[in-house]
N, C-alpha and C. Protein backbone atom coordinates (compact mmCIF):
# COMPACT_ATOMS: atom_id res chain seq x y z
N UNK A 1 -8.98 -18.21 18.21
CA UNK A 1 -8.81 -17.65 16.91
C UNK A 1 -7.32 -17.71 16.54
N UNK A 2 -6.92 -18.09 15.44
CA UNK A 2 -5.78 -18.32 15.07
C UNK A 2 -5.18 -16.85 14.44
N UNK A 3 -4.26 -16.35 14.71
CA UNK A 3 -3.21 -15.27 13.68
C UNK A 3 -2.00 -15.80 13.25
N UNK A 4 -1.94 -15.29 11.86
CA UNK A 4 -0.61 -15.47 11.59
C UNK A 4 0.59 -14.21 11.83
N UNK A 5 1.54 -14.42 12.70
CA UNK A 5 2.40 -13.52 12.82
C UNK A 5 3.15 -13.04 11.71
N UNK A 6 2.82 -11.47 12.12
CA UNK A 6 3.35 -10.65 10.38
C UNK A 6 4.95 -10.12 10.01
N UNK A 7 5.09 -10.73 9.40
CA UNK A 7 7.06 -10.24 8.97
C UNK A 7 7.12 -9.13 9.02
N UNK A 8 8.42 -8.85 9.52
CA UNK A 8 9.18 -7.61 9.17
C UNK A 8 9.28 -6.88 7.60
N UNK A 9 9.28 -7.76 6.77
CA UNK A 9 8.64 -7.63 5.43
C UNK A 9 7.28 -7.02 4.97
N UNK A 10 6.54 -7.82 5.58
CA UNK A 10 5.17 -7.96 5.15
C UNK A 10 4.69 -6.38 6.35
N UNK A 11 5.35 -6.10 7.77
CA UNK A 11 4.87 -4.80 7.86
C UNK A 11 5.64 -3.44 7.11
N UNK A 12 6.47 -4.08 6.35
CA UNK A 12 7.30 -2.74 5.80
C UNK A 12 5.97 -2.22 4.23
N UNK A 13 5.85 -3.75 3.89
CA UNK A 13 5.28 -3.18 2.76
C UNK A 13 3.59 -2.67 3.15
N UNK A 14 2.88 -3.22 4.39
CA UNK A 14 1.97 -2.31 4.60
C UNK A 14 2.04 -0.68 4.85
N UNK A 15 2.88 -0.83 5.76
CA UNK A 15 3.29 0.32 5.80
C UNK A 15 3.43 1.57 4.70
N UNK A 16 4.60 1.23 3.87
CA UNK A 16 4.37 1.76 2.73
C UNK A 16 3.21 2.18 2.25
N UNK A 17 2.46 1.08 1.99
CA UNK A 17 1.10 0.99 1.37
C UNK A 17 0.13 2.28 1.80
N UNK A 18 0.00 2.11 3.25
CA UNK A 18 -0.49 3.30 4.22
C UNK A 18 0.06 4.61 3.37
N UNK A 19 1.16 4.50 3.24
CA UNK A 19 1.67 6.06 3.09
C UNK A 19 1.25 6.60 2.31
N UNK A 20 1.48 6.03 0.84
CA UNK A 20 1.18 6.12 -0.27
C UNK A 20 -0.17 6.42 -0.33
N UNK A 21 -1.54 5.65 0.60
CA UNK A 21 -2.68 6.49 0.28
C UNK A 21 -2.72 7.75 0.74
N UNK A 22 -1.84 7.63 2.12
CA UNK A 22 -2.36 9.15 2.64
C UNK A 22 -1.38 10.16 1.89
N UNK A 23 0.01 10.18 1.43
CA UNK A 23 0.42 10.57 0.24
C UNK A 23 -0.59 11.17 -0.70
N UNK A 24 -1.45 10.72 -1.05
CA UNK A 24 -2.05 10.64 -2.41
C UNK A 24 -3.43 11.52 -2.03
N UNK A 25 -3.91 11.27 -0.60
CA UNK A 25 -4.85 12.05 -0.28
C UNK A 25 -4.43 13.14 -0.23
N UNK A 26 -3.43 13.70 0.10
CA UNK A 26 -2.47 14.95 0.73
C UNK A 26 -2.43 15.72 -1.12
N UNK A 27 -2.04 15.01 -1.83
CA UNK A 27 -1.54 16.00 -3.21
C UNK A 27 -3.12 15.85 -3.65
N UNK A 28 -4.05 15.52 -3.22
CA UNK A 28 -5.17 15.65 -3.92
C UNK A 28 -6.01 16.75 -3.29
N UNK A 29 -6.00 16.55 -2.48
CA UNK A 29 -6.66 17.42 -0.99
C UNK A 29 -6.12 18.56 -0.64
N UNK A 30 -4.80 18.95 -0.34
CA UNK A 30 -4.00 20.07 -0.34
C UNK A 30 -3.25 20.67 -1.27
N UNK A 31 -2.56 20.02 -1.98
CA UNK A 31 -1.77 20.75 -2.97
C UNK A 31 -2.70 20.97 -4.51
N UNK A 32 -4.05 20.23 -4.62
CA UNK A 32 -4.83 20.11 -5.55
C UNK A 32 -4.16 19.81 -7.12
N UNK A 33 -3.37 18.71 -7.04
CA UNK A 33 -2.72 18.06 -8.20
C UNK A 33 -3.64 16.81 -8.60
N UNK A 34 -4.38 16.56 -8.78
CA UNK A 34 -5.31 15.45 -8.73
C UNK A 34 -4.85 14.34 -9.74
N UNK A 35 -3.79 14.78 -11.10
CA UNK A 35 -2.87 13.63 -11.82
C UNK A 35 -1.93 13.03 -10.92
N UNK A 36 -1.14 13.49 -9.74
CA UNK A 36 -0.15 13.28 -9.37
C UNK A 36 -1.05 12.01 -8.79
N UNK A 37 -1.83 12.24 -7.76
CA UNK A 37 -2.52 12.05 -6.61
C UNK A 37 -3.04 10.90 -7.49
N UNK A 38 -4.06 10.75 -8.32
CA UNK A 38 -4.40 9.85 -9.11
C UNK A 38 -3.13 8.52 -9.15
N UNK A 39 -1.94 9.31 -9.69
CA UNK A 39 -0.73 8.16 -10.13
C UNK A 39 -0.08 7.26 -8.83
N UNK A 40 -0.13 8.73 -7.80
CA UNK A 40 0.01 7.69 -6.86
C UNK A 40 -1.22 6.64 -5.83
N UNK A 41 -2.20 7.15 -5.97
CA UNK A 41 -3.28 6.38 -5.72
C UNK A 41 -3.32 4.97 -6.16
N UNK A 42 -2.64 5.08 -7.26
CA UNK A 42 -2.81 3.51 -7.74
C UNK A 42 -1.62 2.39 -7.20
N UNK A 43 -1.13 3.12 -6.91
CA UNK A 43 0.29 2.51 -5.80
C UNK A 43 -0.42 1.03 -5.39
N UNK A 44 -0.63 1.35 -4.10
CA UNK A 44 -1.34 0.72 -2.92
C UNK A 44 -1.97 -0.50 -3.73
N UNK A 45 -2.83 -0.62 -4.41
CA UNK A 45 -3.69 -1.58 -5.11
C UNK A 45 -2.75 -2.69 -5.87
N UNK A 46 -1.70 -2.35 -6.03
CA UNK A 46 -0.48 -2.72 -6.92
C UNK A 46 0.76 -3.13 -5.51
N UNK A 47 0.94 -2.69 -4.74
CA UNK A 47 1.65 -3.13 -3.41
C UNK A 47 1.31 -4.23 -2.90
N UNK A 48 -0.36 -4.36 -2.63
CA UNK A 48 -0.91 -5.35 -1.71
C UNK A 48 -1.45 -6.72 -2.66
N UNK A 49 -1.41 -6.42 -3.74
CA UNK A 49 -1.63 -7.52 -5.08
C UNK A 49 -0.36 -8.11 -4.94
N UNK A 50 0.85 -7.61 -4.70
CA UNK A 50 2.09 -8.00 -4.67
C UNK A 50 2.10 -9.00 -3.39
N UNK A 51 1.62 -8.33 -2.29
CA UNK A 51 2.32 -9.07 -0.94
C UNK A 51 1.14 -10.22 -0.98
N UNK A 52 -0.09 -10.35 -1.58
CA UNK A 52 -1.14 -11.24 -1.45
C UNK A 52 -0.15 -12.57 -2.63
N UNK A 53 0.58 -12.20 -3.87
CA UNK A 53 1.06 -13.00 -4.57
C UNK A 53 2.47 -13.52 -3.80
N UNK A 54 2.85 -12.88 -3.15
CA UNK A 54 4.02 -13.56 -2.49
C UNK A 54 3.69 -14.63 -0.98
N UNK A 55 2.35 -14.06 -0.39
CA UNK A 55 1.81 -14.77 0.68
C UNK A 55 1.14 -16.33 -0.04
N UNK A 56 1.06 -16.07 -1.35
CA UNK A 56 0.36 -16.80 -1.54
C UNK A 56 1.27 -18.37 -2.28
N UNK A 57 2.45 -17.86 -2.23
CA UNK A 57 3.87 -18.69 -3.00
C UNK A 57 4.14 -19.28 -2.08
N UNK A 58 4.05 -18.90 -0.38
CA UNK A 58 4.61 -19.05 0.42
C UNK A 58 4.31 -20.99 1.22
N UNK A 59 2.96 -20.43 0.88
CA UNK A 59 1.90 -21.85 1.43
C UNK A 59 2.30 -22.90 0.78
């Protein structure tokens, strides 16, 4: 099975990505802000659209 080895880049912005949902679960779930949580929810979807358009420049 083939992998492609993942950049220092490419794990910063997963990373991020991670946070931001559980971020978002946290102000939704505990602090019960569900606009905040909403705004940042949409993060992630918008992060990984990014790193899929830059993986995809790359080829």
């Amino acid at each position: 099975m083939f992998m492609k080895k993942i950049s220092k880049v490419e794990l910063l912005i997963l990373l991020v990505t991670v946070s931001c949902i559980f971020f978002s679960e946290y102000l939704f779930l505990i602090k019960n802000d569900s606009n905040k949580a909403i705004f940042i929810g949409l993060w992630p979807p918008t992060i990984l659209g990014l790193l899929n358009y830059i993986n995809s420049k790359r080829k």
